[in-house]
Protein backbone atom coordinates (compact mmCIF):
# COMPACT_ATOMS: atom_id res chain seq x y z
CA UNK A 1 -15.02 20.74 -27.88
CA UNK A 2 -14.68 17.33 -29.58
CA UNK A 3 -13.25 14.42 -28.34
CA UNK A 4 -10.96 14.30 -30.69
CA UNK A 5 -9.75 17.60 -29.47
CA UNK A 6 -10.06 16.05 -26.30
CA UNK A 7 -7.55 13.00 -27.04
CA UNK A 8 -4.96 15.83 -28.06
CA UNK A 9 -5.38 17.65 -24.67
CA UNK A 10 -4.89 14.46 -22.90
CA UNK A 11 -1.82 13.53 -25.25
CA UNK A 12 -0.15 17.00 -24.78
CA UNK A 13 -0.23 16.33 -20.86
CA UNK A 14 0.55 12.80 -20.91
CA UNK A 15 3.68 14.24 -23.57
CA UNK A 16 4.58 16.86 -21.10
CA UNK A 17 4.47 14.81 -18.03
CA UNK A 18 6.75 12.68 -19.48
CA UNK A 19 9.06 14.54 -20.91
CA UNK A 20 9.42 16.15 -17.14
CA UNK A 21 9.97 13.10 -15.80
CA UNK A 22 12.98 12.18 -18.49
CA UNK A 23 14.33 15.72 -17.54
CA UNK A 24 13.66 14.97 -13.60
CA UNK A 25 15.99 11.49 -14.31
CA UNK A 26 18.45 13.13 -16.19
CA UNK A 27 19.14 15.56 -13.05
CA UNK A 28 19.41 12.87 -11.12
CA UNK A 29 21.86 10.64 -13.27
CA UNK A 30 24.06 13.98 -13.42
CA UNK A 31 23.91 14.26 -9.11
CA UNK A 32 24.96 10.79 -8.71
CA UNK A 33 28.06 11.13 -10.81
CA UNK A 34 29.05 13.97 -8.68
CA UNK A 35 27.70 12.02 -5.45
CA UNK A 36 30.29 9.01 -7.36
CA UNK A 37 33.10 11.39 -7.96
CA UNK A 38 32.87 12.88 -4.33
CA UNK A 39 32.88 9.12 -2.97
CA UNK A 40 36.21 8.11 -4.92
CA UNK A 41 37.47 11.21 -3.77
CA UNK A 42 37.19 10.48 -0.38
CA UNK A 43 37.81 7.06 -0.60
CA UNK A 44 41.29 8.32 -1.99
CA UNK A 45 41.28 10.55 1.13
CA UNK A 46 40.61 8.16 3.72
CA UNK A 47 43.73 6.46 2.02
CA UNK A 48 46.30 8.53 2.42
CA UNK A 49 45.22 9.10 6.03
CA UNK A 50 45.00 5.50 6.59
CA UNK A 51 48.99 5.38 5.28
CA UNK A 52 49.26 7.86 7.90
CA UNK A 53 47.74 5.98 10.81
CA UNK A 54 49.71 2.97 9.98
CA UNK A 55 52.76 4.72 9.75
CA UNK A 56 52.10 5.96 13.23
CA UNK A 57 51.36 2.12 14.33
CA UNK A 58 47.89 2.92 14.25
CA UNK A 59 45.14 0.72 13.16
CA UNK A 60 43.83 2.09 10.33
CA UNK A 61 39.91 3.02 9.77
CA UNK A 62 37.98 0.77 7.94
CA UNK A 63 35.41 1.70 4.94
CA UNK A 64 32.88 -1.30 4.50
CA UNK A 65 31.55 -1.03 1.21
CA UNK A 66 28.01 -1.52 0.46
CA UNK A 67 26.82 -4.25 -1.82
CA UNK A 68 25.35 -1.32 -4.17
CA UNK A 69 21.93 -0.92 -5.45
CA UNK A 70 18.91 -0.35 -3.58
CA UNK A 71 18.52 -0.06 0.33
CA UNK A 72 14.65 -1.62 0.10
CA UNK A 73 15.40 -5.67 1.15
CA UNK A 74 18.14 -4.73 2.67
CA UNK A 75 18.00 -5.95 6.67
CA UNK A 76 16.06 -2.80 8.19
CA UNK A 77 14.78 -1.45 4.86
CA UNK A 78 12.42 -4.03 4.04
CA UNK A 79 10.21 -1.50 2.54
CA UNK A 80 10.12 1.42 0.73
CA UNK A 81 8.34 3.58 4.21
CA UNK A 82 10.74 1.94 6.61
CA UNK A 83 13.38 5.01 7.74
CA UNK A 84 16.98 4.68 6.29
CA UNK A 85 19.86 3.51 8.62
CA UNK A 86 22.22 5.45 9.52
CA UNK A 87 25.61 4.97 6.94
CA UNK A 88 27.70 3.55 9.79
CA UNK A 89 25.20 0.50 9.88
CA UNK A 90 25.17 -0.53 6.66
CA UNK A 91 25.48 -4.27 5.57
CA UNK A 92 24.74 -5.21 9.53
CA UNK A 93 21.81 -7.02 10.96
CA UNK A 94 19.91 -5.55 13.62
CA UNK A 95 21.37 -7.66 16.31
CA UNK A 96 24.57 -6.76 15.49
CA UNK A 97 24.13 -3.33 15.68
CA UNK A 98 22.43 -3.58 18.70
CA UNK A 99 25.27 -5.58 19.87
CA UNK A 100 27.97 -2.70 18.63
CA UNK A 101 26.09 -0.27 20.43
CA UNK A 102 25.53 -2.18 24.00
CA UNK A 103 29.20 -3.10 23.93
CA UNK A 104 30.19 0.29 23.40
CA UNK A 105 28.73 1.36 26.90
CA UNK A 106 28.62 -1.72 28.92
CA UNK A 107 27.87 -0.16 32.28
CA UNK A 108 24.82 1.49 30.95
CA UNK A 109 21.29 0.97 30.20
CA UNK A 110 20.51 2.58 27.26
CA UNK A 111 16.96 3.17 25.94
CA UNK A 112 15.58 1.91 22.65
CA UNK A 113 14.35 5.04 21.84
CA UNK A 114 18.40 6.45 22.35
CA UNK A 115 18.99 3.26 20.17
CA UNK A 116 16.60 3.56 17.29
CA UNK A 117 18.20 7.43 17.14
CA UNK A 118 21.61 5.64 16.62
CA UNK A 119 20.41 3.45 13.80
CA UNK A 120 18.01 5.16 12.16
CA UNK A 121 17.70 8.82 9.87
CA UNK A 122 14.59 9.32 11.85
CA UNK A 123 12.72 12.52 10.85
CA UNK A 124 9.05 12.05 11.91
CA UNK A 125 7.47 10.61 14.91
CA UNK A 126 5.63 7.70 11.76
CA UNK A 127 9.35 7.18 11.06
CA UNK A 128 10.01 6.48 14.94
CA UNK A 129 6.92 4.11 15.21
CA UNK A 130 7.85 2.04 11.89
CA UNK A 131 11.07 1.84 12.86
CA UNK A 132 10.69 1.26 16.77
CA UNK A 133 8.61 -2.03 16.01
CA UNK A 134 11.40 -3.90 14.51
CA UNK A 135 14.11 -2.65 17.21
CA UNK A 136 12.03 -3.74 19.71
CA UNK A 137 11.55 -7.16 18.70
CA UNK A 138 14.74 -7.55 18.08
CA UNK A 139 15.46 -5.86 21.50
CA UNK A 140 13.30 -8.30 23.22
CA UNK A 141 14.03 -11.63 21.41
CA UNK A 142 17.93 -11.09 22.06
CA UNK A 143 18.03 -10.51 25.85
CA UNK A 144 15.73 -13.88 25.90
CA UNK A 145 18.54 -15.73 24.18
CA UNK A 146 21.01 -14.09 26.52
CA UNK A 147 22.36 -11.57 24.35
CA UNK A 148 22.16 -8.78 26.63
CA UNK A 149 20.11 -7.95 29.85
CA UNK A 150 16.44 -6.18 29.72
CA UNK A 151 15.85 -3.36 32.26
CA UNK A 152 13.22 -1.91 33.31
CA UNK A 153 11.65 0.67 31.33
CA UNK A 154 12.12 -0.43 27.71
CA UNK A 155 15.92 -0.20 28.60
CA UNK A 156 19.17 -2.92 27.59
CA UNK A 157 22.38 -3.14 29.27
CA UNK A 158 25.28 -5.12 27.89
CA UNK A 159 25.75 -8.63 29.20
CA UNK A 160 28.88 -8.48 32.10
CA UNK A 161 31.69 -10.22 30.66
């Protein structure tokens, strides 16, 4: 074999991998115009029950809407590794959330494991422990300003009002 035969080899696979990865992005352009469609769709939805709720002299539900583009930098997704939040949490700092959810059961001390489940698409125990070291500082550093009360146990309870 000569290297020249060699160079084509490498040129073919180099060609091929390529031209799966154009096909592989392609796919993926065509899934997020569905993923877009499905979105305005229930967007629309969420609407026309919201017209519904009002009507009723409900308050209607509220959609935040992301900023858009990429969840890395993003307050709890400062890196690529670092688990995805939950949908729900979105556009909120840690210490709000963490706020949200202590004020959502003020008589009890909930975990920061039970926590981190809340905020986080967790789906390995290394997505726990990345994920776990930034709740927990935050965890800690707010009940020392006051923001809620540290229990025993790795546990936070809402501050009584």
């Amino acid at each position: 074999m000569s290297e020249g035969n060699g160079d084509t080899d490498f040129l073919g696979q180099l060609r091929h991998r390529a031209e799966e990865k154009l096909a592989e992005y392609y796919g993926l352009k065509h899934e997020q115009q569905l993923i877009q469609v499905r979105l305005e769709r229930a967007k629309a939805y969420l609407g026309t029950l919201n017209s519904f709720l009002e009507a009723e002299g409900q308050q209607p539900v509220v959609l935040r809407e992301s900023k858009g583009g990429s969840i890395v930098g993003r307050p709890g997704n400062r890196a690529k590794d670092m688990p995805v939040r939950k949908a729900e949490w979105e556009g909120l700092s840690l210490r709000e959330i963490v706020e949200q959810i202590l004020a959502a059961s003020p008589s009890e001390a909930i975990h920061a494991d039970v926590i981190l489940q809340r905020v986080y698409e967790v789906e390995s125990p290394a997505d726990m422990r990345k994920a776990k070291t930034g709740l927990v500082s935050t965890l800690r550093r707010g009940a020392k300003q006051g923001l809620w009360e540290f229990l025993r146990h790795n546990r936070y309870k809402a501050k009584p009002k």
